[in-house]
C-alpha atoms as a PDB file:
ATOM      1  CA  UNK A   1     147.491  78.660  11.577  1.00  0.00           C
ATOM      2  CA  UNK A   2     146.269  78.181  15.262  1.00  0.00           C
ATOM      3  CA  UNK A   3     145.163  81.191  17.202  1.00  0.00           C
ATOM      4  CA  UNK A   4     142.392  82.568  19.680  1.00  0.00           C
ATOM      5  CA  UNK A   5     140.013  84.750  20.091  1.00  0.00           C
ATOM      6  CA  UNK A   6     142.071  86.111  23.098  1.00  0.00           C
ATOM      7  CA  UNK A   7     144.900  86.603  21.061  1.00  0.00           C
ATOM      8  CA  UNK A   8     142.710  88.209  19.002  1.00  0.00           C
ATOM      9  CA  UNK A   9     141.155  90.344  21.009  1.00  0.00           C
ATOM     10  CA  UNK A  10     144.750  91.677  22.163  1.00  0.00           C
ATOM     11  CA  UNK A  11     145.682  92.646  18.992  1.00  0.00           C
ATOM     12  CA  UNK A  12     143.028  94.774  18.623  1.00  0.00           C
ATOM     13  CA  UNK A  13     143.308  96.548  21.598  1.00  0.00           C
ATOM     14  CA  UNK A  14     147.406  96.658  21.356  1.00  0.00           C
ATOM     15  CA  UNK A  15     146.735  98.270  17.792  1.00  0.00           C
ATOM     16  CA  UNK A  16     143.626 101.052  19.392  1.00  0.00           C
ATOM     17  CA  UNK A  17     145.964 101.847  22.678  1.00  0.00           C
ATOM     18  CA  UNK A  18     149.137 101.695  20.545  1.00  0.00           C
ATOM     19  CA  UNK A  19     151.303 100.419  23.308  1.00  0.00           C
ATOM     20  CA  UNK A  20     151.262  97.136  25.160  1.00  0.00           C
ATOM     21  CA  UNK A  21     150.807  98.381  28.576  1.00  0.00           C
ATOM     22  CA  UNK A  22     147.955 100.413  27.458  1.00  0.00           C
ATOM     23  CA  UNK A  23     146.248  97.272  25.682  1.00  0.00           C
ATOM     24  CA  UNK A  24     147.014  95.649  29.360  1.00  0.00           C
ATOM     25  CA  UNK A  25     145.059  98.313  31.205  1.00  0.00           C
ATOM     26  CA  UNK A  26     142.224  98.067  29.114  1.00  0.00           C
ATOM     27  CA  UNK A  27     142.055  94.830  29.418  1.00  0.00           C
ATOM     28  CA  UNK A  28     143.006  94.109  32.567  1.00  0.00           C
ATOM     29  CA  UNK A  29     146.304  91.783  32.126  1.00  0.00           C
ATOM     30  CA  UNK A  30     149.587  92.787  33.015  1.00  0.00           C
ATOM     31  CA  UNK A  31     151.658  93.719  29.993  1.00  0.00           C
ATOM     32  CA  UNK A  32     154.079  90.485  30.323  1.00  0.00           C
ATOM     33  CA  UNK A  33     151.038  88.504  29.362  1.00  0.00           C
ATOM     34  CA  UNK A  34     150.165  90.770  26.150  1.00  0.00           C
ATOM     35  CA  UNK A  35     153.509  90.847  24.775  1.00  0.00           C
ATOM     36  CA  UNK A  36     153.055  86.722  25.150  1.00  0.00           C
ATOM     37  CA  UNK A  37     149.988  86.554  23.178  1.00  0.00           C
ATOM     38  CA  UNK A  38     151.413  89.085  20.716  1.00  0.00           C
ATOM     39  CA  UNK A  39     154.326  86.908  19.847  1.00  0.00           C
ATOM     40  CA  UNK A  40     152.396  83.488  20.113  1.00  0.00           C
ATOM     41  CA  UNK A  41     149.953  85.295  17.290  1.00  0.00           C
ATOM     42  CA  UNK A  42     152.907  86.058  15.838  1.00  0.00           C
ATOM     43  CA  UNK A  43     154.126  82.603  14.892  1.00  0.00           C
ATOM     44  CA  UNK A  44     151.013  81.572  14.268  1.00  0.00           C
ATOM     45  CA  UNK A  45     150.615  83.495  11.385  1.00  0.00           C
ATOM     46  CA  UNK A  46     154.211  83.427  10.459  1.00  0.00           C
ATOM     47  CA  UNK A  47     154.249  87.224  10.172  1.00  0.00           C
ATOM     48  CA  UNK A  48     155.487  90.731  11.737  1.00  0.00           C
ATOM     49  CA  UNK A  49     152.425  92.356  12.959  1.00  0.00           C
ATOM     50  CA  UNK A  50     154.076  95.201  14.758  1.00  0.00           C
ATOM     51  CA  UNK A  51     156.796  97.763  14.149  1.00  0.00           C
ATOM     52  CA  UNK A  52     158.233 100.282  16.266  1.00  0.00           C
ATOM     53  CA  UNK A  53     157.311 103.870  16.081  1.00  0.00           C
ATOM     54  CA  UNK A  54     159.247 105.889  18.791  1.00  0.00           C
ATOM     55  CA  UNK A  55     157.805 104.214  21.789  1.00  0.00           C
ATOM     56  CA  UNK A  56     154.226 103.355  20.411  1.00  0.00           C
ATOM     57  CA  UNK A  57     153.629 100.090  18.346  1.00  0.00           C
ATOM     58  CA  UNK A  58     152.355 100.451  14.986  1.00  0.00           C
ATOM     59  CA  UNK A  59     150.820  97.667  12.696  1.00  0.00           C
ATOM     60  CA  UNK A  60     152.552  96.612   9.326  1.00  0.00           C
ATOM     61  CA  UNK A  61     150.921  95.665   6.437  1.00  0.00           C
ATOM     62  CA  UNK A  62     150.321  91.903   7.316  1.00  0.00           C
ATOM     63  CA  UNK A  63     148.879  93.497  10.464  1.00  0.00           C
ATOM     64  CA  UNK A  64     146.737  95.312   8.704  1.00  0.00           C
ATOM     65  CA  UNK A  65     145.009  92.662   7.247  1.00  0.00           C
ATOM     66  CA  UNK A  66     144.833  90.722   9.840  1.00  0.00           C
ATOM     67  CA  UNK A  67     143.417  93.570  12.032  1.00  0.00           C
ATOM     68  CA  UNK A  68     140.980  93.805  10.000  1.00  0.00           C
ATOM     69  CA  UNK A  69     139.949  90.165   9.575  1.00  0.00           C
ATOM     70  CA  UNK A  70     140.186  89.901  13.692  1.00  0.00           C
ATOM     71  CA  UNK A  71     137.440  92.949  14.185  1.00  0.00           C
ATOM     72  CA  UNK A  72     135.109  90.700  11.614  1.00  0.00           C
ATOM     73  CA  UNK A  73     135.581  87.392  13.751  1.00  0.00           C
ATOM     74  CA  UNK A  74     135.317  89.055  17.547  1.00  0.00           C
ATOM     75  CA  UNK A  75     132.203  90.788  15.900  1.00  0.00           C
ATOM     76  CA  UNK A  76     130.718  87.734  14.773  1.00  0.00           C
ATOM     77  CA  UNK A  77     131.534  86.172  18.513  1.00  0.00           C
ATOM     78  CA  UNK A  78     130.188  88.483  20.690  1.00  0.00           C
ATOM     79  CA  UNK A  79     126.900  88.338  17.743  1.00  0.00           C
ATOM     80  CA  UNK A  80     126.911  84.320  18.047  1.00  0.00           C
ATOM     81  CA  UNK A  81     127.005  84.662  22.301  1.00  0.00           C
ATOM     82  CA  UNK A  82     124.511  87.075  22.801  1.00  0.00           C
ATOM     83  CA  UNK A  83     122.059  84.720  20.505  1.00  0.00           C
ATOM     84  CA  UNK A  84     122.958  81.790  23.060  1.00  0.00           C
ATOM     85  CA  UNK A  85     123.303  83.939  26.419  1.00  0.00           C
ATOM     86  CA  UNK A  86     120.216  82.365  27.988  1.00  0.00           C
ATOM     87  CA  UNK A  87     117.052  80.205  26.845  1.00  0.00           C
ATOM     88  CA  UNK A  88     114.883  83.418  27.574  1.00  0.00           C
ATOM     89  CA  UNK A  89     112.853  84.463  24.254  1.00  0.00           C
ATOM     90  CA  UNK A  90     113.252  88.118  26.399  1.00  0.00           C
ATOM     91  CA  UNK A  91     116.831  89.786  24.872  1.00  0.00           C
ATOM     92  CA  UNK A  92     118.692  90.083  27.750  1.00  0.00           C
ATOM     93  CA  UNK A  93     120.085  94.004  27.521  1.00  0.00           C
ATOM     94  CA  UNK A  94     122.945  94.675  30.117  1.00  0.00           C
ATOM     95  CA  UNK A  95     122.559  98.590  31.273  1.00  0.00           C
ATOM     96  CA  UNK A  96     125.553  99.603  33.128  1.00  0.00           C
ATOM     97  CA  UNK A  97     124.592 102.366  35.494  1.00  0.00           C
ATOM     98  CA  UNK A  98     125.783 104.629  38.257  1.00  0.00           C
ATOM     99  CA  UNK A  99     124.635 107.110  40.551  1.00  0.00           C
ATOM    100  CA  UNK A 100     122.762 110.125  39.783  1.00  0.00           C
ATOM    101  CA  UNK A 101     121.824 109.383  36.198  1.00  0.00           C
ATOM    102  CA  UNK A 102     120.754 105.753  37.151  1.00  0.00           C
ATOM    103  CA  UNK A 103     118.090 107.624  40.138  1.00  0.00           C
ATOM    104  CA  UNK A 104     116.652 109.266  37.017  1.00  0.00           C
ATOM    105  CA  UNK A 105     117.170 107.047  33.803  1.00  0.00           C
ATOM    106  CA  UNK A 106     116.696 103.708  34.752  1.00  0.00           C
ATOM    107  CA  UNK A 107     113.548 104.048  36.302  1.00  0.00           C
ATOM    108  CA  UNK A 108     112.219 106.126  33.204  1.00  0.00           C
ATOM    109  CA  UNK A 109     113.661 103.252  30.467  1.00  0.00           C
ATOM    110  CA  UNK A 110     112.293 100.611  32.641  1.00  0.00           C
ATOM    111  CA  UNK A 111     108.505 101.844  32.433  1.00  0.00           C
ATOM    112  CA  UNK A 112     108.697 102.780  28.809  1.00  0.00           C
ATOM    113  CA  UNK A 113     109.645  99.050  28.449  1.00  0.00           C
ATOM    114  CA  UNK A 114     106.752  97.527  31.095  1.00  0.00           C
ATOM    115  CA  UNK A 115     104.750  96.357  27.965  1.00  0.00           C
ATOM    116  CA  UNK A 116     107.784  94.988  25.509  1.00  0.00           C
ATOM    117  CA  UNK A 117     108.154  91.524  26.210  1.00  0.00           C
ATOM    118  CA  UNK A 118     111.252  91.267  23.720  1.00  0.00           C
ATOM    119  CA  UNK A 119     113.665  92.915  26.162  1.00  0.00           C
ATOM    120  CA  UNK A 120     115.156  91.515  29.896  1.00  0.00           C
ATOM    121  CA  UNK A 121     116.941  94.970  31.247  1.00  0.00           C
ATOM    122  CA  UNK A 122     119.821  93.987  33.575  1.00  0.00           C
ATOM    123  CA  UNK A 123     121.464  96.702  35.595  1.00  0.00           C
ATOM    124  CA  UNK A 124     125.060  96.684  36.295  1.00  0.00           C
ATOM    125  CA  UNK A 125     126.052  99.120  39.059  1.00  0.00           C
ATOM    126  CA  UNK A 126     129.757  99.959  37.133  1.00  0.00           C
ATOM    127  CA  UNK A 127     132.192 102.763  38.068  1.00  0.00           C
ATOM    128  CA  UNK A 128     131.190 105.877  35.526  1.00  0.00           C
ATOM    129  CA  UNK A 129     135.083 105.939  34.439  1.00  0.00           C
ATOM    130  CA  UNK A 130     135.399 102.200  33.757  1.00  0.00           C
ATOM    131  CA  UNK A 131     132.195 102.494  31.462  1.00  0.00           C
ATOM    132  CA  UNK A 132     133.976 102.952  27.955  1.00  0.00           C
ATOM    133  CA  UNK A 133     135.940 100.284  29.056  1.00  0.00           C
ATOM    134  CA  UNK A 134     133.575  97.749  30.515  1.00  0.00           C
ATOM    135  CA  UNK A 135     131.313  98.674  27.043  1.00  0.00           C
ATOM    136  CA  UNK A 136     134.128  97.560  24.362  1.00  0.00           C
ATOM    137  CA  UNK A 137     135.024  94.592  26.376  1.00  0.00           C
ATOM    138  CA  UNK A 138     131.546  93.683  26.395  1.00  0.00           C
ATOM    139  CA  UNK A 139     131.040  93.368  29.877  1.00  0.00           C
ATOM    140  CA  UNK A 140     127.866  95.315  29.570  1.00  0.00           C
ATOM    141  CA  UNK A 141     126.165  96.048  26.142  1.00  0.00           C
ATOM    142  CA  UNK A 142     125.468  99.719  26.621  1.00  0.00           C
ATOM    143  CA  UNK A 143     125.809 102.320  29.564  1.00  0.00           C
ATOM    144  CA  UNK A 144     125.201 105.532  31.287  1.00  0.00           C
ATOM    145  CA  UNK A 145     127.931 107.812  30.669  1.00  0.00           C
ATOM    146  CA  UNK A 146     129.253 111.170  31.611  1.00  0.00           C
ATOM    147  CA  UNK A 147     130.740 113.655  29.307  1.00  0.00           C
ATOM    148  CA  UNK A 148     132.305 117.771  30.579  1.00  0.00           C
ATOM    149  CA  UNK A 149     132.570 120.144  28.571  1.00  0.00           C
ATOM    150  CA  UNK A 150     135.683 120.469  30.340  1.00  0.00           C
ATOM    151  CA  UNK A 151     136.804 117.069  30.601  1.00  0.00           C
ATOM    152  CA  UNK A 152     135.528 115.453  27.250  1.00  0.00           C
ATOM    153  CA  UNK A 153     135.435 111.512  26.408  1.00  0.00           C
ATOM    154  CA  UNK A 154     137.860 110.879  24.391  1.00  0.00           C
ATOM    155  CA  UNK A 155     136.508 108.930  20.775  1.00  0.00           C
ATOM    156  CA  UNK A 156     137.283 105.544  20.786  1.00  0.00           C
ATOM    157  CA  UNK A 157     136.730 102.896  17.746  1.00  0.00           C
ATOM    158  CA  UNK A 158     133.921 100.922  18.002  1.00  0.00           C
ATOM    159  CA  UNK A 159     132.127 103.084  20.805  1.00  0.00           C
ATOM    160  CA  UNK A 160     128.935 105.525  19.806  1.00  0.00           C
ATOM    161  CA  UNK A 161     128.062 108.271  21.945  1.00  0.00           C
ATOM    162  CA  UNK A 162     124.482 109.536  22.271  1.00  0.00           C
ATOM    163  CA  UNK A 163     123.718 112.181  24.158  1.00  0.00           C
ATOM    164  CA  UNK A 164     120.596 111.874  26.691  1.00  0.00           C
ATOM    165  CA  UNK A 165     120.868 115.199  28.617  1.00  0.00           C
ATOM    166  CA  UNK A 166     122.379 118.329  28.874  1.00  0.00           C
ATOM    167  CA  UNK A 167     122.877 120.194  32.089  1.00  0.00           C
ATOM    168  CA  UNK A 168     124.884 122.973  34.027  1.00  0.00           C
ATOM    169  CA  UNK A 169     126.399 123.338  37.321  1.00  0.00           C
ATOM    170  CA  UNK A 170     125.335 124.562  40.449  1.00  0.00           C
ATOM    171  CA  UNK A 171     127.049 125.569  43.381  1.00  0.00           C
ATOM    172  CA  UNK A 172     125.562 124.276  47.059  1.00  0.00           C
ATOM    173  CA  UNK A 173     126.346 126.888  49.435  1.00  0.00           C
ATOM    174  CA  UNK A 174     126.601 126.914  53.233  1.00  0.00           C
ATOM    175  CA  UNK A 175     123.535 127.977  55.184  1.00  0.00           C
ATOM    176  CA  UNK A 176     122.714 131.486  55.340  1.00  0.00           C
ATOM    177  CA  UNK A 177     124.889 132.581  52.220  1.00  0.00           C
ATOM    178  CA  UNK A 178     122.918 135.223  50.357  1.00  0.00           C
ATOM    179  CA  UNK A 179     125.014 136.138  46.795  1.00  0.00           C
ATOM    180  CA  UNK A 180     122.299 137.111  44.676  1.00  0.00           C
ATOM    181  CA  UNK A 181     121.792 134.205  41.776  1.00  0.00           C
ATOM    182  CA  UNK A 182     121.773 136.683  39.162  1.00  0.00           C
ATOM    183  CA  UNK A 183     124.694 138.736  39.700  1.00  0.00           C
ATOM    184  CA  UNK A 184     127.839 136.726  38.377  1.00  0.00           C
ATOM    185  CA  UNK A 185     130.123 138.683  40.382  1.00  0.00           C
ATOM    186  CA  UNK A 186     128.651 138.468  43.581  1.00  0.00           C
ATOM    187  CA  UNK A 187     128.490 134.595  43.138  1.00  0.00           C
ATOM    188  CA  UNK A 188     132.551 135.005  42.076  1.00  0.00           C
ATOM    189  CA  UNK A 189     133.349 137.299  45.273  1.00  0.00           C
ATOM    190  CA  UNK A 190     131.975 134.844  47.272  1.00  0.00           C
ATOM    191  CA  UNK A 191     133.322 132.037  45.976  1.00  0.00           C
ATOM    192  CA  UNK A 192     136.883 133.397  45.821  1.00  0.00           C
ATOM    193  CA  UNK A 193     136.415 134.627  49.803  1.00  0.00           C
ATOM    194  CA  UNK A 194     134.738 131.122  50.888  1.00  0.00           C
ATOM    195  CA  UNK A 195     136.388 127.236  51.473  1.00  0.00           C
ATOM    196  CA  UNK A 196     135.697 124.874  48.617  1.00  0.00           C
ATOM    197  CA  UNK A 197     134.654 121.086  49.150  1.00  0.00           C
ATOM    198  CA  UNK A 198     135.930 119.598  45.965  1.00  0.00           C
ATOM    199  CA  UNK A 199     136.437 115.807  44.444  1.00  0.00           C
ATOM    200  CA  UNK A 200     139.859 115.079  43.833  1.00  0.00           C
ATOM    201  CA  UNK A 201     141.688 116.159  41.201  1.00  0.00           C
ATOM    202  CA  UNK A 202     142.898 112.856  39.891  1.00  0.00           C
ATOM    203  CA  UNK A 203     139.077 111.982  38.668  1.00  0.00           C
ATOM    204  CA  UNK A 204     137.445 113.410  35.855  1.00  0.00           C
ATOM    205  CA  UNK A 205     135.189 115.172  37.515  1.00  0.00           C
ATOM    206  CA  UNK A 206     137.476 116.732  39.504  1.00  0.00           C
ATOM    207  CA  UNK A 207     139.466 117.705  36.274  1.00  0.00           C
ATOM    208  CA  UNK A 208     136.041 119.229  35.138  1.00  0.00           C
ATOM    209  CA  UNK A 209     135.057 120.843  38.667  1.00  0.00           C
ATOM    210  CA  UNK A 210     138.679 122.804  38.277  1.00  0.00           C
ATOM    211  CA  UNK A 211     138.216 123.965  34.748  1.00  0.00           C
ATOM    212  CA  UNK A 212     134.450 125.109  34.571  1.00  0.00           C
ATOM    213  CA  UNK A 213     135.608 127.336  38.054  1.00  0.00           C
ATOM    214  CA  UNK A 214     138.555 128.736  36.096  1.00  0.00           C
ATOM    215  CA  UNK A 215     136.461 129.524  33.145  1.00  0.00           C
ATOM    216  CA  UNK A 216     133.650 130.901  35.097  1.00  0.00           C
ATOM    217  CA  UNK A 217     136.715 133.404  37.026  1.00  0.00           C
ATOM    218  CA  UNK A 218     136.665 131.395  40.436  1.00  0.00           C
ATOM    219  CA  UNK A 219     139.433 130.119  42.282  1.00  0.00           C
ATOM    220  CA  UNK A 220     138.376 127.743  44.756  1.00  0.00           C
ATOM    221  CA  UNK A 221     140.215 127.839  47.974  1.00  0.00           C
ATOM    222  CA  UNK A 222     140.508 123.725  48.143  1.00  0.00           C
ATOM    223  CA  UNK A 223     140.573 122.692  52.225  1.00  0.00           C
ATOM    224  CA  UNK A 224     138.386 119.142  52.278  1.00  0.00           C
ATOM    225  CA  UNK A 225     138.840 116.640  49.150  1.00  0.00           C
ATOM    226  CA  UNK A 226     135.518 114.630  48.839  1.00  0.00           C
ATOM    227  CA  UNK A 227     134.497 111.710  46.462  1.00  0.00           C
ATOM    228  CA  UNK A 228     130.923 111.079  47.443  1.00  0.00           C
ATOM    229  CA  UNK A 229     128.490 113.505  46.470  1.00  0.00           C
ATOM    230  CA  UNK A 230     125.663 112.773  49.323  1.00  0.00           C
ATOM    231  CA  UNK A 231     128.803 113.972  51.281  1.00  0.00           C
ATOM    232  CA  UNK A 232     130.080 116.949  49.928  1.00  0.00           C
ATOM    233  CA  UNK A 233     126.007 118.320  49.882  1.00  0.00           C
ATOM    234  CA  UNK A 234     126.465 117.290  53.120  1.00  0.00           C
ATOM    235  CA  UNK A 235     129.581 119.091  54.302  1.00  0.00           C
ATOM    236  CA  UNK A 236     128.171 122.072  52.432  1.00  0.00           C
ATOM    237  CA  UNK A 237     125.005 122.245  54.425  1.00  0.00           C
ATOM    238  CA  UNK A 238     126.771 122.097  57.675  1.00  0.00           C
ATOM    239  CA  UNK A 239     128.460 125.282  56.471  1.00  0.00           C
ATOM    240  CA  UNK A 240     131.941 123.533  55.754  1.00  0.00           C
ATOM    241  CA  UNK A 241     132.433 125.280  52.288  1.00  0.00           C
ATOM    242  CA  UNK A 242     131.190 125.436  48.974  1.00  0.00           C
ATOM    243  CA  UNK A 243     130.548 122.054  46.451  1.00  0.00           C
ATOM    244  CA  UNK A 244     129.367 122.221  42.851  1.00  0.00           C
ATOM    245  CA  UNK A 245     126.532 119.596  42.209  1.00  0.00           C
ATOM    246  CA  UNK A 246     124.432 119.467  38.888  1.00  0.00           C
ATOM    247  CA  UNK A 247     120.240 118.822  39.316  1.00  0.00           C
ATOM    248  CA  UNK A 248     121.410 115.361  38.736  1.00  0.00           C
ATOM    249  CA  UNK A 249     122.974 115.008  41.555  1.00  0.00           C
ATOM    250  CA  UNK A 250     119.970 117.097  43.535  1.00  0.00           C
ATOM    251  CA  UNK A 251     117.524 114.446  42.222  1.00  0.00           C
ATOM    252  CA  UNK A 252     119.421 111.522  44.177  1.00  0.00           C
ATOM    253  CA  UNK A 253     120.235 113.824  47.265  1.00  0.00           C
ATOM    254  CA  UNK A 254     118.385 117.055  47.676  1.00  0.00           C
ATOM    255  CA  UNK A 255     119.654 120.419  49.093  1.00  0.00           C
ATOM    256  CA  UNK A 256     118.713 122.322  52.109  1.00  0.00           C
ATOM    257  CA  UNK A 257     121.397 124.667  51.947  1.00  0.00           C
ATOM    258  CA  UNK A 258     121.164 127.162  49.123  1.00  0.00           C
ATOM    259  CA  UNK A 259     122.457 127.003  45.672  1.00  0.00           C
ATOM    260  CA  UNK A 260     123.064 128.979  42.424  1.00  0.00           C
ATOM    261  CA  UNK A 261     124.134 128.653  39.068  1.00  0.00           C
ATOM    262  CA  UNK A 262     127.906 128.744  38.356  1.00  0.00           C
ATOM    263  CA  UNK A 263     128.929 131.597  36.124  1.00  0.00           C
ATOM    264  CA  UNK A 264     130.024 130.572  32.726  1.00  0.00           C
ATOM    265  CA  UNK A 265     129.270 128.380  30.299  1.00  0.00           C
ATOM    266  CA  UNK A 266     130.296 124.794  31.309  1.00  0.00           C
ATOM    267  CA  UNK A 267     128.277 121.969  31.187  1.00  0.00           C
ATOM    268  CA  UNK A 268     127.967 118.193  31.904  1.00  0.00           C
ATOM    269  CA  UNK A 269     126.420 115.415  29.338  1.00  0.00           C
ATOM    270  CA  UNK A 270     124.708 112.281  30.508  1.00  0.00           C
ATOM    271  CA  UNK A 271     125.324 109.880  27.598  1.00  0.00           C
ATOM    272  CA  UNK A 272     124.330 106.851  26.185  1.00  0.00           C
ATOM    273  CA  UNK A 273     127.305 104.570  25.372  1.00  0.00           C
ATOM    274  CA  UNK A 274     126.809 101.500  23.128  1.00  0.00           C
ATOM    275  CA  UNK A 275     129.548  99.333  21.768  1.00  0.00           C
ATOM    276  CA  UNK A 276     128.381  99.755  17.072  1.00  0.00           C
ATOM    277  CA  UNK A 277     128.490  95.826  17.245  1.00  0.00           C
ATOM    278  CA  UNK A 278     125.553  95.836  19.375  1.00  0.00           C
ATOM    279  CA  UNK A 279     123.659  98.866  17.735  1.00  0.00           C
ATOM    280  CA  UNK A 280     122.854  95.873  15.377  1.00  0.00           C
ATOM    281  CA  UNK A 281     120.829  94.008  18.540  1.00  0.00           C
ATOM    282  CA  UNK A 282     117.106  95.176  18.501  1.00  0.00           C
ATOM    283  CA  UNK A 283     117.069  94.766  22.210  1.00  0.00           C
ATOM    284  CA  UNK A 284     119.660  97.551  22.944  1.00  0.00           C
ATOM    285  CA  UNK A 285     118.037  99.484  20.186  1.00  0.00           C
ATOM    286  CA  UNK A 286     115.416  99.359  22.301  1.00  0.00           C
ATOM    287  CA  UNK A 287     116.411 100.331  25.599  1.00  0.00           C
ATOM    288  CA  UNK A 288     118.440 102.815  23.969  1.00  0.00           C
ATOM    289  CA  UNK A 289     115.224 104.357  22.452  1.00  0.00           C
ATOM    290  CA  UNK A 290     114.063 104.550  26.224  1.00  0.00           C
ATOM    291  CA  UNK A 291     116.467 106.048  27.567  1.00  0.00           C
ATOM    292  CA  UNK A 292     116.410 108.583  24.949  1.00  0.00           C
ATOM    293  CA  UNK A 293     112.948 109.094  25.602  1.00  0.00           C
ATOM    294  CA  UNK A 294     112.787 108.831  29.417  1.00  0.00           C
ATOM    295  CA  UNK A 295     115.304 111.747  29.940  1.00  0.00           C
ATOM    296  CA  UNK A 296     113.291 113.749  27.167  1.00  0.00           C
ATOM    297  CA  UNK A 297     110.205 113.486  29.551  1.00  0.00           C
ATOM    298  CA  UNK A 298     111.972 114.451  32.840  1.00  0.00           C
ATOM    299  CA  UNK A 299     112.505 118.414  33.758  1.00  0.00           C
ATOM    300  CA  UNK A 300     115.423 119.995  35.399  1.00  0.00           C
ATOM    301  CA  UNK A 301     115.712 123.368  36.319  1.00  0.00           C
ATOM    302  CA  UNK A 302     119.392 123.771  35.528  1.00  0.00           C
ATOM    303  CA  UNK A 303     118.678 122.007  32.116  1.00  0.00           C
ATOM    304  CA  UNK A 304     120.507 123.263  28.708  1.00  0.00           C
END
């Protein structure tokens, strides 16, 4: 029997996505070239590994056990490569990072690590919604993640979620606004009556932005569609409309214009996302650990 670890590889993700092109969009071939390595592996081992379930793909018994056997061998790989990455006697720990959380986390893991000797940190500016991904294909060995209450991750094998922080929104208003903050239906009157500045509804955020306004009673009055968050504050403070921000967010670009809480009880999560393979690596123990600890240490208003 002759395979690969790329055949491998595929397998696993064809049997987590359940269809081929979903195994191709996680791993970024087209979904000609997965059915190819499906059916070389196939011969290879001289067995059906898939049957047909409706339009998903499900695994029969050989595949099964060879599933199983292929999780054991990519484990022991990715094991074996971070051992030989480099000739440093520092573990080099990829942190894949983005925006707000990275303005506030990375800064806090990287002191609490100053003094350890054992541990190279390596940021990796990623996209927040490629992170899962870019975790299990071990692209980076752990990342900053986002998680709405309103929008939740969905659980994936072989990914662990920690949760760093906890925090709800806030809505930047334009200048010269004056709902008062602790009346929830003055903030909802005014919302309702004013323009919104919102991310699109296509991104996760977005998703979450629309949901935690419904449950909070609000319907924004969408007129400018915004990805950046510097932006929307932006926009907001030159009395375009209204954006929703979290203290996050404020830490990497403050406010002039005024905000208050949204009504309701929505939140956002900054997580910690680490592939279980690598949970077995000290050095992303470690910087873990920090993370953990740095975002216990820091102090946010709008904190839950």
């Amino acid at each position: 029997m002759r395979w690969t670890l790329d055949q491998l590889r595929t397998l696993v993700a064809v049997a987590d996505e359940g269809t081929m092109s979903g195994a191709a969009a996680m791993l970024g071939y087209t979904t000609g070239a997965v059915s190819q390595q499906m059916a070389a592996l196939g011969r290879a081992v001289g067995r059906t590994l898939f049957l047909r379930d409706g339009s998903r793909l499900v695994l029969s018994d050989d595949g099964r056990v060879l599933l199983a056997q292929a999780r054991l061998v990519l484990e022991a790989e990715s094991r074996a490569a971070a051992v030989v990455r480099g000739p440093s006697p520092a573990a080099a720990v990829r942190l894949g990072v983005f925006g707000s959380a990275a303005v506030v986390g990375l800064p806090a893991a990287r002191a609490l690590l100053l003094d350890d000797a054992t541990v190279a940190l390596q940021a990796v500016e990623v996209d927040v919604e490629a992170m899962p991904d870019a975790v299990l294909r071990d692209e980076i060995d752990l990342a900053l993640g986002l998680d709405y209450s309103d929008a939740p991750l969905p659980p994936r094998r072989g990914l662990d979620v920690a949760r760093l922080h906890r925090e709800r929104f806030l809505l930047v208003l334009p200048p010269g606004a004056t709902p008062d903050p602790a009346s929830d239906e003055e903030v909802r009157a005014y919302a309702d009556a004013t323009d919104w500045i919102l991310p699109p509804p296509t991104s996760t955020f977005g998703r979450a932005v629309r949901t935690a306004c419904a449950r909070a009673g609000i319907a924004p009055r969408e007129r400018h569609l915004v990805t950046d968050t510097a932006v929307s504050i932006a926009l907001a403070e030159s009395g375009l409309g209204i954006t929703l921000v979290t203290p996050l967010m404020l830490a990497m670009r403050a406010a002039t214009a005024p905000t208050v809480p949204l009504p309701g009880p929505s939140t956002r999560d900054v997580v910690a996302l680490t592939r279980t393979s690598a949970l077995e690596r000290p050095g992303v123990v470690r910087v873990r650990s920090a993370l953990v600890e740095g975002f216990a240490r820091e102090n946010f208003s709008a904190e839950v």
